[in-house]
C-alpha atoms as a PDB file:
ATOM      1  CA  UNK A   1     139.129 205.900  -9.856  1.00  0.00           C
ATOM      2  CA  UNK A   2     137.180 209.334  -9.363  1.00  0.00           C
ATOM      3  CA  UNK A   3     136.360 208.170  -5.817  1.00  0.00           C
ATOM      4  CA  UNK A   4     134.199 205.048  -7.163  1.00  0.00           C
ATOM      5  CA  UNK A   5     131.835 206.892  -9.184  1.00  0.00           C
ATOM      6  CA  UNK A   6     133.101 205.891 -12.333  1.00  0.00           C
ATOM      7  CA  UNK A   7     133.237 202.589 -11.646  1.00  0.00           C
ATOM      8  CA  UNK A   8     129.551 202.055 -10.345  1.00  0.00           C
ATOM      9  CA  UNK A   9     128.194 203.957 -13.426  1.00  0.00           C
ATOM     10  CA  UNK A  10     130.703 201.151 -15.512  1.00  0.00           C
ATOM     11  CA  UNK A  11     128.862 198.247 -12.787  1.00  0.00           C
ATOM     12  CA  UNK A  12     125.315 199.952 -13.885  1.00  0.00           C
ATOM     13  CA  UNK A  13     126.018 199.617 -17.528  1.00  0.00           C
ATOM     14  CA  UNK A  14     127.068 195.899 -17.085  1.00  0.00           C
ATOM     15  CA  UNK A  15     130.437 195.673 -16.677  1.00  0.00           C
ATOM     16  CA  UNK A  16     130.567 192.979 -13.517  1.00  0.00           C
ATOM     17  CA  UNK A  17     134.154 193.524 -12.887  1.00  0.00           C
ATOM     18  CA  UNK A  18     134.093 197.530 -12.086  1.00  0.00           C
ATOM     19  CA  UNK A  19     131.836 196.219  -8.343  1.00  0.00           C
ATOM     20  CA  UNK A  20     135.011 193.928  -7.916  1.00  0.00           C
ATOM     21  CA  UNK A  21     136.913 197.303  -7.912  1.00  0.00           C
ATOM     22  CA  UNK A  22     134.694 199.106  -5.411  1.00  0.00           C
ATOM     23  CA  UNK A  23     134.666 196.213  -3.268  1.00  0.00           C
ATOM     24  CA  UNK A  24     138.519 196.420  -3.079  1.00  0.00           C
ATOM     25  CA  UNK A  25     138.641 200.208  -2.820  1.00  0.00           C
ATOM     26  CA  UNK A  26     136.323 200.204  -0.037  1.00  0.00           C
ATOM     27  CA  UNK A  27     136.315 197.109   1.735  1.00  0.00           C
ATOM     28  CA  UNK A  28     138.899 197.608   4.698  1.00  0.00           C
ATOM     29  CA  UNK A  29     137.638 201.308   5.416  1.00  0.00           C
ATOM     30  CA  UNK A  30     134.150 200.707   5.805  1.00  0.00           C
ATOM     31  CA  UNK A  31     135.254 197.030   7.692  1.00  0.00           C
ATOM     32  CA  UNK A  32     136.698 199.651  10.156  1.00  0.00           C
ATOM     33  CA  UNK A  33     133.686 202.011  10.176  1.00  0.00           C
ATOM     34  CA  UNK A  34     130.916 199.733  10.773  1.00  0.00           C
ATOM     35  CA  UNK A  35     132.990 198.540  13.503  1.00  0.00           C
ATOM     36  CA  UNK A  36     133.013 201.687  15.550  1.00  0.00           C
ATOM     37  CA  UNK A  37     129.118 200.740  15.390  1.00  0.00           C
ATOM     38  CA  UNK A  38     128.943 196.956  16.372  1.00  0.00           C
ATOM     39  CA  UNK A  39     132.058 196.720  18.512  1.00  0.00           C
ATOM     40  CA  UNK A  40     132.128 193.209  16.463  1.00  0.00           C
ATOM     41  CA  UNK A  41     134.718 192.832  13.768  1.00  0.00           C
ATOM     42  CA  UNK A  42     132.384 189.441  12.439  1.00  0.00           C
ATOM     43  CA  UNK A  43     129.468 191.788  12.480  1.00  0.00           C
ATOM     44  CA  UNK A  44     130.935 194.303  10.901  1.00  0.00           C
ATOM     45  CA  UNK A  45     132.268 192.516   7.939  1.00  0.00           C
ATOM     46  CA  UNK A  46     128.803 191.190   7.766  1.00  0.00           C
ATOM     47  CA  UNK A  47     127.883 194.403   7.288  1.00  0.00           C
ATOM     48  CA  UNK A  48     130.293 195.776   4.847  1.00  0.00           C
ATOM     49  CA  UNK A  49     128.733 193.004   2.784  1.00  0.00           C
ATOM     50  CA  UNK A  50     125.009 193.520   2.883  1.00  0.00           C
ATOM     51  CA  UNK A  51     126.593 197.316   1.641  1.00  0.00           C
ATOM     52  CA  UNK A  52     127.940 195.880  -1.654  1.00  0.00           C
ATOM     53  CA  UNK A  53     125.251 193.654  -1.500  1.00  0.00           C
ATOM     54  CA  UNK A  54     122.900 196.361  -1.416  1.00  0.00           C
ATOM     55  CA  UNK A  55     124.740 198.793  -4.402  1.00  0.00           C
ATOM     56  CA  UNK A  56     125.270 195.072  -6.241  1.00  0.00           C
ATOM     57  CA  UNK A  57     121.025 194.541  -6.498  1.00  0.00           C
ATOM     58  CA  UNK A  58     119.197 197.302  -5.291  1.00  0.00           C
ATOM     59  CA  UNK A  59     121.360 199.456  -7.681  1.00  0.00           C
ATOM     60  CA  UNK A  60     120.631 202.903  -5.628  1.00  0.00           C
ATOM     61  CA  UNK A  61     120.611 205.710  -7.841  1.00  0.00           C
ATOM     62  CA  UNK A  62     124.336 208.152  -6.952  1.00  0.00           C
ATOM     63  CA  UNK A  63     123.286 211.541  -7.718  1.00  0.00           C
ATOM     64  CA  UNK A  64     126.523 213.000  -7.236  1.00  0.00           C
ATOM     65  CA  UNK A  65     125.463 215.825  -4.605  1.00  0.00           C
ATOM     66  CA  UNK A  66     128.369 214.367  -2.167  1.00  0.00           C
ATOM     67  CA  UNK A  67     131.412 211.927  -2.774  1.00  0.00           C
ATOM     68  CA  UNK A  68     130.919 208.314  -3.931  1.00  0.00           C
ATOM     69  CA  UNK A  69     132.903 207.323  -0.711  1.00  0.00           C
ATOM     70  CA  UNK A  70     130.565 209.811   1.252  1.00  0.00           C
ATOM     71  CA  UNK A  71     127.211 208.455  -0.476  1.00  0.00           C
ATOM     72  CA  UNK A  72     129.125 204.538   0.049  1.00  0.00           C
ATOM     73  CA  UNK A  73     129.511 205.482   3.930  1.00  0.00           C
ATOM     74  CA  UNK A  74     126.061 207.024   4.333  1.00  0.00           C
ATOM     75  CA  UNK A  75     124.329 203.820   3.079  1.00  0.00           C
ATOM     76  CA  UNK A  76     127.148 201.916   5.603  1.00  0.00           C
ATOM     77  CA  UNK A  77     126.062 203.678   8.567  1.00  0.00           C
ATOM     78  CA  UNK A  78     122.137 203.077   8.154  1.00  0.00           C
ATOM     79  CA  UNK A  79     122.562 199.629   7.383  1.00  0.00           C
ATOM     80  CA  UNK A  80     124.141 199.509  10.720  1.00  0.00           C
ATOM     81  CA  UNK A  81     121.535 201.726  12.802  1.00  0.00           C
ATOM     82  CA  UNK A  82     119.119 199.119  11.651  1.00  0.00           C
ATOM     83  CA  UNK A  83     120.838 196.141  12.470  1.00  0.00           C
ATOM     84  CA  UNK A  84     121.190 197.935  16.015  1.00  0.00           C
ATOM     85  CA  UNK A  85     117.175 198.597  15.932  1.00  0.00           C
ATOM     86  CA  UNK A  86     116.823 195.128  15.239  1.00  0.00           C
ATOM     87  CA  UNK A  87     119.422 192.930  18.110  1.00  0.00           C
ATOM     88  CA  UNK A  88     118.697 193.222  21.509  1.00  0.00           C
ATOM     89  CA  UNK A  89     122.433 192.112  23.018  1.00  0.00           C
ATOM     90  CA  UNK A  90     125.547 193.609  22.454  1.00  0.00           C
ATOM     91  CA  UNK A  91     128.755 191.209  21.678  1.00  0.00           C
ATOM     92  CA  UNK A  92     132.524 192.805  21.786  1.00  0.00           C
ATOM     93  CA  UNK A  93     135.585 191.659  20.661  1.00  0.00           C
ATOM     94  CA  UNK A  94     138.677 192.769  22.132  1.00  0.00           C
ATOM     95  CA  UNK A  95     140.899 195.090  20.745  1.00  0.00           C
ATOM     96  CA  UNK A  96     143.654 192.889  20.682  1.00  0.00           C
ATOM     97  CA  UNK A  97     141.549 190.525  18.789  1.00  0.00           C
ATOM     98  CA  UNK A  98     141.039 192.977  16.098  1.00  0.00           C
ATOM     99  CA  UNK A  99     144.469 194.565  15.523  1.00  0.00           C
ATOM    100  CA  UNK A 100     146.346 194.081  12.458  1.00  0.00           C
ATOM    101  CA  UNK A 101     149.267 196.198  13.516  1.00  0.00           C
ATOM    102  CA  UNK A 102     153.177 197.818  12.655  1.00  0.00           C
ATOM    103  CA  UNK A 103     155.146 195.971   9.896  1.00  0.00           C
ATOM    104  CA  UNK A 104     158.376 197.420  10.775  1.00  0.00           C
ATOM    105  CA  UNK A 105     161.657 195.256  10.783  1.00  0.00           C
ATOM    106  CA  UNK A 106     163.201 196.137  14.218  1.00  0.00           C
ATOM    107  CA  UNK A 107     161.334 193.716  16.569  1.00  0.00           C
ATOM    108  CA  UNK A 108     161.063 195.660  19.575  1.00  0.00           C
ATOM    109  CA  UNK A 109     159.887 198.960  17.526  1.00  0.00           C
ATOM    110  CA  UNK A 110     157.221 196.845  16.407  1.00  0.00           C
ATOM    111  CA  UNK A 111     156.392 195.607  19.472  1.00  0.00           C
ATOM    112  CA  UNK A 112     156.513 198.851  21.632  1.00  0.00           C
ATOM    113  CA  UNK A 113     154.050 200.378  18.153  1.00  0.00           C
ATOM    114  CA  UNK A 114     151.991 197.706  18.501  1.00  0.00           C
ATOM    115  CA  UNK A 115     151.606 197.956  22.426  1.00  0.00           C
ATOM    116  CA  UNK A 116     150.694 202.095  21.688  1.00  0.00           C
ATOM    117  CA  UNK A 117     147.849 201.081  18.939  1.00  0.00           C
ATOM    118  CA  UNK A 118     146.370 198.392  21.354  1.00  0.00           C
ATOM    119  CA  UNK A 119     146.258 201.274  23.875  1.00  0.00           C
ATOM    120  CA  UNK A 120     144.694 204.048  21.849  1.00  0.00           C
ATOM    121  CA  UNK A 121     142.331 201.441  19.750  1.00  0.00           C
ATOM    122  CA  UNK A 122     141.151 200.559  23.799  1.00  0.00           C
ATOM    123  CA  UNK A 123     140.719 204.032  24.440  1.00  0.00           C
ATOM    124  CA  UNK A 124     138.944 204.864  21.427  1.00  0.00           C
ATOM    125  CA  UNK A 125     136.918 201.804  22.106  1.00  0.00           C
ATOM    126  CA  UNK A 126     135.869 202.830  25.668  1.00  0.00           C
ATOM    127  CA  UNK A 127     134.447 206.272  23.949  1.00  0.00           C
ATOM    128  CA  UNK A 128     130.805 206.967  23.494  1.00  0.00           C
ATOM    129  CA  UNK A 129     129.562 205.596  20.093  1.00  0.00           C
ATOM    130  CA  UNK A 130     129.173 209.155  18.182  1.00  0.00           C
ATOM    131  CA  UNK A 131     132.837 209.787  19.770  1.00  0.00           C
ATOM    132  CA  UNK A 132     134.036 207.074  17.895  1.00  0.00           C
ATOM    133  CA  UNK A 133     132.505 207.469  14.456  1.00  0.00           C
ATOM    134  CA  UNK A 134     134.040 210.936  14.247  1.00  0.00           C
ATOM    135  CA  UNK A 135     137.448 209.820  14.846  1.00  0.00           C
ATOM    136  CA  UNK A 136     137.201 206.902  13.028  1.00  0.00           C
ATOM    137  CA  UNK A 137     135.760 208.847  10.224  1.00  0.00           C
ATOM    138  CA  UNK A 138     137.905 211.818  10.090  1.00  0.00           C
ATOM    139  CA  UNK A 139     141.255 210.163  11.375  1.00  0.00           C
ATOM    140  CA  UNK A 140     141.085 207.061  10.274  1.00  0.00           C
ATOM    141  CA  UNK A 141     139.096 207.153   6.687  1.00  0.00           C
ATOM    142  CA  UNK A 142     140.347 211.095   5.923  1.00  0.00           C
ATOM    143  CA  UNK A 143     137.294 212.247   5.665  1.00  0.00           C
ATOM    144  CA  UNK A 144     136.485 216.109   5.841  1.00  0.00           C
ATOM    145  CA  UNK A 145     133.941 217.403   9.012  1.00  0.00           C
ATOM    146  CA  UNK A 146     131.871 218.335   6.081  1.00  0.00           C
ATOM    147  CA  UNK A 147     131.311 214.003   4.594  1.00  0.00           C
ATOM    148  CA  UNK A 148     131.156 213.435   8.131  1.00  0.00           C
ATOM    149  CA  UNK A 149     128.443 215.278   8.876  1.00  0.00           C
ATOM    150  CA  UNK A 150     126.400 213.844   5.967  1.00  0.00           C
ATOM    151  CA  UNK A 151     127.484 210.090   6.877  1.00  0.00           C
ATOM    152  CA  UNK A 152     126.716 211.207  10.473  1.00  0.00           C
ATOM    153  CA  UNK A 153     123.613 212.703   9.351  1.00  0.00           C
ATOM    154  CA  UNK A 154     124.674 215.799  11.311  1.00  0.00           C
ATOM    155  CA  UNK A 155     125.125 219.408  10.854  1.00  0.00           C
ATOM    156  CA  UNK A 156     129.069 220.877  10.406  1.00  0.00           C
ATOM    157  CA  UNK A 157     128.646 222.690  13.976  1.00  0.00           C
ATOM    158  CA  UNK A 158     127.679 219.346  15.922  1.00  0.00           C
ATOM    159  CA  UNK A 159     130.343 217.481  14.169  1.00  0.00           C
ATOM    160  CA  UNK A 160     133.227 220.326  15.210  1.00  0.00           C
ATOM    161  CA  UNK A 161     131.273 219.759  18.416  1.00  0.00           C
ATOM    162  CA  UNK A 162     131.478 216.247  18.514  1.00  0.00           C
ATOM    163  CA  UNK A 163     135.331 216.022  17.531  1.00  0.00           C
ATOM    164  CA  UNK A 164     136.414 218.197  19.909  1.00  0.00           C
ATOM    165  CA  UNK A 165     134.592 216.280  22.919  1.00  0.00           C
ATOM    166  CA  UNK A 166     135.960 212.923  21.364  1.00  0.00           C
ATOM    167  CA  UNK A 167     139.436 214.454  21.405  1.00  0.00           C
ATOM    168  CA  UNK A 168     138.955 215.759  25.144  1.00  0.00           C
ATOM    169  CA  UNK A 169     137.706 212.016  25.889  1.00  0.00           C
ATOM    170  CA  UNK A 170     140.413 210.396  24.127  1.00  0.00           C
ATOM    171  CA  UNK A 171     142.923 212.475  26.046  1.00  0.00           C
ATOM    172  CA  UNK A 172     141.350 211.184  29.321  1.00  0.00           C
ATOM    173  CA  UNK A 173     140.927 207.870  28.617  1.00  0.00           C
ATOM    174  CA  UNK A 174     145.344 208.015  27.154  1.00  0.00           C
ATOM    175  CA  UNK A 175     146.285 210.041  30.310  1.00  0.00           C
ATOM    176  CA  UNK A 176     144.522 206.921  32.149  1.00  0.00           C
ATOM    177  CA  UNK A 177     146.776 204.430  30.109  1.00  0.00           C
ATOM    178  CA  UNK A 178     149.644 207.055  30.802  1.00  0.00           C
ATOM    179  CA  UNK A 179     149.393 207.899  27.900  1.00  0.00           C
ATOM    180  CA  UNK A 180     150.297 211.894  26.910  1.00  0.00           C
ATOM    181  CA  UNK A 181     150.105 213.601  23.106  1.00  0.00           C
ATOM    182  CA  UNK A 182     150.217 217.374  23.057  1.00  0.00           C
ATOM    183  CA  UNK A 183     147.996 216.976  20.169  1.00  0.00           C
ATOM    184  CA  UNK A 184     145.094 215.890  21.246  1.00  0.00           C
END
């Protein structure tokens, strides 16, 4: 799809069903992103519409200098600072509310994975916001430290920064849940 550029220059010339495409491509991703923001899955899909909403009538010019997906994220995450600006409260939903989890067969396997991505989505959820967005954005969505820090709006150094303090917290907050990974 040349990371969705192709297809909103096809949705700028007219053709209706190339936004259907993007809105696939990009739906569950940036469903997941916005969450790390509103700690509200609701909210968050809200948001992931107003962003298709927004490429669907405002037609923003993409001027290539970053990914599609990087340019799609960037206009994500300020449609979410400003809904932030603009509530006063903060709702959350449980993690367990918001898992869709393991498909494997074997029963117990599934339930045992499911129990371990309940626990690290809880730790991840108990991280400072910024701590979040990284590792949602680099280990969840693939993206490089480099469309981070333009979706972050930050510079390479403070994302390395900023991933390797998330990664310290996350470690913390697993080793709480008795939780150990040599990776981290």
């Amino acid at each position: 799809m040349d990371n969705g550029s192709s297809s909103y220059s096809r949705y700028l010339a007219g053709d209706d069903a190339a936004m259907g495409e993007l809105v696939r491509e990009y739906m569950d991703g940036l469903i997941i992103f916005l969450n790390s923001f509103t700690n509200n899955l609701s909210e968050a899909e809200d948001l992931m519409e107003e962003t298709f909403f927004r490429l669907a009538y405002k037609k923003p010019r993409y001027t290539g200098k970053s990914s599609f997906k990087t340019w799609l994220y960037s206009i994500a995450r300020n449609l979410a600072i400003d809904s932030l600006r603009k509530r006063k409260g903060i709702s959350h939903v449980s993690v367990e509310d918001c898992t869709d989890l393991s498909s494997s067969i074997d029963i117990e396997e599934q339930y045992i994975n499911e129990e371990r991505k309940v626990i690290i989505h809880r730790a991840i959820s108990k991280l400072r916001d910024e701590y979040r967005q990284v590792v949602c954005l680099i280990y969840l969505e693939g993206f490089s430290n480099a469309e981070t820090a333009i979706i972050m709006n930050k510079s390479n150094r403070q994302i390395t920064n900023l991933l390797y303090q998330a990664k310290r917290a996350l470690k913390v907050e697993l080793e709480k849940e008795g939780i150990t990974y040599a990776g981290l």
